[in-house]
Protein backbone atom coordinates (compact mmCIF):
# COMPACT_ATOMS: atom_id res chain seq x y z
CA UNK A 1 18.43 -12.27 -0.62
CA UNK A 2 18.34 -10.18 -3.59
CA UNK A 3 14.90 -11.12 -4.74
CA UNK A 4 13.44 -10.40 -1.36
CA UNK A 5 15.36 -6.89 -1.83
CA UNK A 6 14.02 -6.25 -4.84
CA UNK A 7 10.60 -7.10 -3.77
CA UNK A 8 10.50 -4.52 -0.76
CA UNK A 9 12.02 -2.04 -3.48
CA UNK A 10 9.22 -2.35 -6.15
CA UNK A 11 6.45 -2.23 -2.25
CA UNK A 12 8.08 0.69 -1.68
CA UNK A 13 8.03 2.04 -4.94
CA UNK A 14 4.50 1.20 -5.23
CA UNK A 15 3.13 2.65 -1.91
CA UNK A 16 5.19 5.60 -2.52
CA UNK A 17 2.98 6.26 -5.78
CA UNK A 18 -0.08 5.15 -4.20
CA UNK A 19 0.12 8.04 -1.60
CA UNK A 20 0.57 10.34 -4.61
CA UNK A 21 -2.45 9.17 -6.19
CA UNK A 22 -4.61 9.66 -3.10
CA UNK A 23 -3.23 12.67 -2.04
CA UNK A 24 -4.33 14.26 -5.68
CA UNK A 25 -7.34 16.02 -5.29
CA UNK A 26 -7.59 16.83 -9.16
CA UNK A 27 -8.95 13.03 -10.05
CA UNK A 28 -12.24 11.14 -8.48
CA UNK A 29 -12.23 9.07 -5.48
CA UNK A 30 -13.03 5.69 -8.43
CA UNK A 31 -10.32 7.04 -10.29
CA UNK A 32 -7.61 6.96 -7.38
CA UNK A 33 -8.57 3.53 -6.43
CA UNK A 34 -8.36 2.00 -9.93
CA UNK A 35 -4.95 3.65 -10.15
CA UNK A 36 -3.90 2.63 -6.70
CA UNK A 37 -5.01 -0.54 -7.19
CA UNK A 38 -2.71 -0.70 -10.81
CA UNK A 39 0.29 0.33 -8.58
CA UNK A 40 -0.19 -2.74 -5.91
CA UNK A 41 -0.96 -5.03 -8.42
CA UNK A 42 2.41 -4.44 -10.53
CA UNK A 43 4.10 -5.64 -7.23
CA UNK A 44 2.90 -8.57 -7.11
CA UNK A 45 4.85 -11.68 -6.00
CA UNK A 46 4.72 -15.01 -7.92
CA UNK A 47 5.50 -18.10 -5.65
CA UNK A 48 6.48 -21.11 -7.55
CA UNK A 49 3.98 -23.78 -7.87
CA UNK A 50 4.25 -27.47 -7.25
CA UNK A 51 5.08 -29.48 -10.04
CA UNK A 52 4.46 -33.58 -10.40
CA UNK A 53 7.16 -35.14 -12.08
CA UNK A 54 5.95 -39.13 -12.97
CA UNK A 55 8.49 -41.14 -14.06
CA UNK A 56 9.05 -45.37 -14.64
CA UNK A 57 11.61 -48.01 -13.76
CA UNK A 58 13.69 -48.88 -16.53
CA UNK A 59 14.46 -52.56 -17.00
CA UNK A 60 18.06 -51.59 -18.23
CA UNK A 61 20.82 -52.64 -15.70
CA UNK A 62 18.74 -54.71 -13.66
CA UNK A 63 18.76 -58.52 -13.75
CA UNK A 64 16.39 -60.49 -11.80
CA UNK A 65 14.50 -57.87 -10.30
CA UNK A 66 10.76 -57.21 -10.55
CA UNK A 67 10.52 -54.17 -12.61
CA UNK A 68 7.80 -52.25 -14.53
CA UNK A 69 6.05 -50.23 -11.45
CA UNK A 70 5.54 -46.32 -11.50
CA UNK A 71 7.56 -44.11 -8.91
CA UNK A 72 5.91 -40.69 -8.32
CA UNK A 73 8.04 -37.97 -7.08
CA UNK A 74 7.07 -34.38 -5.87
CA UNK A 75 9.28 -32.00 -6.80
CA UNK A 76 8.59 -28.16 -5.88
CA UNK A 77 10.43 -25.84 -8.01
């Protein structure tokens, strides 16, 4: 809840001062965009990527058992 808060804070934040920009009439049209385009980009949102975690069957604890094979797990963090 909070990140998603703080996320339409810093949009807001960042449209707010994108308005500025291109209401400014002392700066050139490339000049707006670049800083426009500075604003937006500091409000970006990082989404978590997925992450393969390998791991092996231990022989320890197990008697009589076929053991040795490889488990792969996906895990998303």
């Amino acid at each position: 809840m909070r990140k998603k808060k703080r996320a339409a804070a810093k949009l807001k934040a960042a449209k707010k001062q994108a308005n500025i920009m291109a209401e400014s009439s002392d700066i050139s049209e490339r000049q707006k965009l670049k800083a426009i385009s500075k604003a937006m980009r500091s409000n970006k949102i990082d989404k978590p990527e997925k992450v393969y975690v390998v791991t092996r069957k231990t022989k320890a604890g197990s008697s009589g058992t076929s053991g040795g094979g490889k488990v792969t797990t996906t895990t998303i963090f």
